[in-house]
Structures are given as C-alpha cells and as structure tokens.
Protein backbone atom coordinates (compact mmCIF):
# COMPACT_ATOMS: atom_id res chain seq x y z
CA UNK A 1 110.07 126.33 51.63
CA UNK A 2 111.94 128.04 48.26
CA UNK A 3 115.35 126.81 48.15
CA UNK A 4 117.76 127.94 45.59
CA UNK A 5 120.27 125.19 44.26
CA UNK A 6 124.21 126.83 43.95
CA UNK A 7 126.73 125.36 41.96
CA UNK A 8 129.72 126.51 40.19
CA UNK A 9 132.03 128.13 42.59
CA UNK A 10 135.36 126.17 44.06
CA UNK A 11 139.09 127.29 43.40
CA UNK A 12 140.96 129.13 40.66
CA UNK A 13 144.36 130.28 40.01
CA UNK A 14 144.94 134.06 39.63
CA UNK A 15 143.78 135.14 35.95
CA UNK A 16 141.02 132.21 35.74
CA UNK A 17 137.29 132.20 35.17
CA UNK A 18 134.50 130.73 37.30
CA UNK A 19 130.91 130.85 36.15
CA UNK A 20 128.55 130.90 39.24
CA UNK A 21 124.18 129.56 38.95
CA UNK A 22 121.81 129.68 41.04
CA UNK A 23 118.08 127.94 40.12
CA UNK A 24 114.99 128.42 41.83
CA UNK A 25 112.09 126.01 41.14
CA UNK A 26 110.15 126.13 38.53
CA UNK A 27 107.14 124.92 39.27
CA UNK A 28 104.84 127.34 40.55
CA UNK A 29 107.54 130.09 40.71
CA UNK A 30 107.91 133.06 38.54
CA UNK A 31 111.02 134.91 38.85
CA UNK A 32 111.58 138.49 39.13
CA UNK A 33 114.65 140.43 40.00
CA UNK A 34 118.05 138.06 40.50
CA UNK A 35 121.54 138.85 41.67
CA UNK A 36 124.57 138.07 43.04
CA UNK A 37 126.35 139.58 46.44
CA UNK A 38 129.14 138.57 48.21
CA UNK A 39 130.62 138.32 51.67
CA UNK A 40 128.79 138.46 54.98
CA UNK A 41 127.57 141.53 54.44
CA UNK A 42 126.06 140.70 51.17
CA UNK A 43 127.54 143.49 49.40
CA UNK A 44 126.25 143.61 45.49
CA UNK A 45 127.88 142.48 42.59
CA UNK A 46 125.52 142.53 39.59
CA UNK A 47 121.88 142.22 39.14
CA UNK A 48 119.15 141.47 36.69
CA UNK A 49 114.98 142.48 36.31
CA UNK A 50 112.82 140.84 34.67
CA UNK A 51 113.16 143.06 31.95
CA UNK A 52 116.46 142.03 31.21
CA UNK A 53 118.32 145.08 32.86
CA UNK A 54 121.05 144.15 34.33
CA UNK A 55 123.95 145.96 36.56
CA UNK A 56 127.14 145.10 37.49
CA UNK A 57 129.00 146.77 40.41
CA UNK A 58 131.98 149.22 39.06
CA UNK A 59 134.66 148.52 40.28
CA UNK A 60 133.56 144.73 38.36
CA UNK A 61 132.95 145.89 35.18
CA UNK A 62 135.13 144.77 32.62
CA UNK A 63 135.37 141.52 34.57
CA UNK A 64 132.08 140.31 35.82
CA UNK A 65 128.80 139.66 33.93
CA UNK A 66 125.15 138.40 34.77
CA UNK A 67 122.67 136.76 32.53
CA UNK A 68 119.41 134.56 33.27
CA UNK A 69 117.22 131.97 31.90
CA UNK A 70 114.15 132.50 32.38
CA UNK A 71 112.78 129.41 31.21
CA UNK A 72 115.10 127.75 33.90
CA UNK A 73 114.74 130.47 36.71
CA UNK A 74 117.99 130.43 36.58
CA UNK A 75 121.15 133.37 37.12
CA UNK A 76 124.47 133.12 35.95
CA UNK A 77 127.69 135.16 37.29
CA UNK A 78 130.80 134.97 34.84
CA UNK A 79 133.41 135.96 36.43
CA UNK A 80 136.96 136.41 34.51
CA UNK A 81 140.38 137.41 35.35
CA UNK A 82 140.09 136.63 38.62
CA UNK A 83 142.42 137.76 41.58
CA UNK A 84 142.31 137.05 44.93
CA UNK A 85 140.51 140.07 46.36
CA UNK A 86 137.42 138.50 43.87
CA UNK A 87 137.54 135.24 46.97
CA UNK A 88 134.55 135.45 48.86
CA UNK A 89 131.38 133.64 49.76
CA UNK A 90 128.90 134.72 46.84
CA UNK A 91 125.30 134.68 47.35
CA UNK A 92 122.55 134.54 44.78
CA UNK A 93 119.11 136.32 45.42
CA UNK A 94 115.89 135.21 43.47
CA UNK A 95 112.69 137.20 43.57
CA UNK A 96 109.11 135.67 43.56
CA UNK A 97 106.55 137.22 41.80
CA UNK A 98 103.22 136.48 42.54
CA UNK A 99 100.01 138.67 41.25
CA UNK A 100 98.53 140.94 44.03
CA UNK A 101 101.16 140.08 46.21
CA UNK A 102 104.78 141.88 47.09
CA UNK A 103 107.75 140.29 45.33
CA UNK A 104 109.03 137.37 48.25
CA UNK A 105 113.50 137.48 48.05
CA UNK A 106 115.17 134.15 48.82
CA UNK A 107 118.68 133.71 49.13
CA UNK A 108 121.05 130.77 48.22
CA UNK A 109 123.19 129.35 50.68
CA UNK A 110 126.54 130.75 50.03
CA UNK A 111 128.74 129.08 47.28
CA UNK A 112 132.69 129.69 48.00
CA UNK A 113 134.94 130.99 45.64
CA UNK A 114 138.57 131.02 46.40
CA UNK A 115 141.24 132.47 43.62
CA UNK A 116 144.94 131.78 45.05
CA UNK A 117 147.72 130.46 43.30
C-alpha cells in the first residue's frame, strides 16, 4: 500500500503564503507525473512530468507554482497572495512508473488550507 505523506497546509491571513508537499516513498518507487487538485471534486491546480513540464491552472497563474524533487519523490505547491476563495482541501497526486507496466496514480489524503482573516 503507496501512501503519500502531506504536510504544509493549515491557516493564513488574506495576502499570505503557504507552501504545500507531498512525498511518496522512495524505495522502490519511481515517480512520474505529480500534481495538485483541490476540493471534492479534485479540480486541478498545477501539474508536473517527469520531464519537468509543469502547468498551472489560469486563473492561478501569477499566484501559484509547482516544483519537484525528484531525488525525494517529492511535489511542492507555493501558493502566494492568498484569499479566501484559494481555502479548500488540496490533494496531491503521485504517479508510479514501473517498466512494462501502466503508470499506477495515488492520491494524498487531503491537506486543509484555510485563508480567513
């Protein structure tokens, strides 16, 4: 059972920055595509190959960026100038990659983030 460790997300006053992670092991895992979506119907906010691509949703741009480590299988959300329509459950996504075999998604739990002043 993959599980993907969350940390990072809590409250912030109006105008403040949260930087969300996400890990997946990394023993005997090779990472592929990450990203970050938010709410319950996991809509997307940014995302990342393994090429180094990455996307960010429009109407985020400006504000939001993604990264990774690959080294740590790990994704990072920045998230700056916050305001309260940015509160929301976020959810990371890590994809497995495994030779001869379709790339396996696992999600993280859900890591609150709540911008109010």
């Amino acid at each position: 059972q993959v599980q993907l460790v969350e940390s990072g997300g809590g409250w912030v006053q109006p105008g403040g920055s949260l930087e969300l992670s996400c890990s997946a092991p990394t023993s005997g895992f090779q990472a592929g595509p990450m990203g970050w979506f938010r709410g319950r119907q996991r809509s997307p906010v940014a995302g990342s190959s393994s090429g180094g691509a990455t996307n960010i949703a429009d109407y985020l741009k400006g504000r939001f960026s993604i990264r990774r480590d690959n080294a740590a299988n790990t994704v990072y959300l920045t998230m700056n100038n916050l305001t309260p329509d940015d509160s929301d459950v976020y959810y990371c996504n890590i994809g497995r990659v495994r030779l001869g075999r379709p790339i396996q998604y696992y999600w993280g739990e859900g890591i609150q983030v709540t911008v109010s002043s």
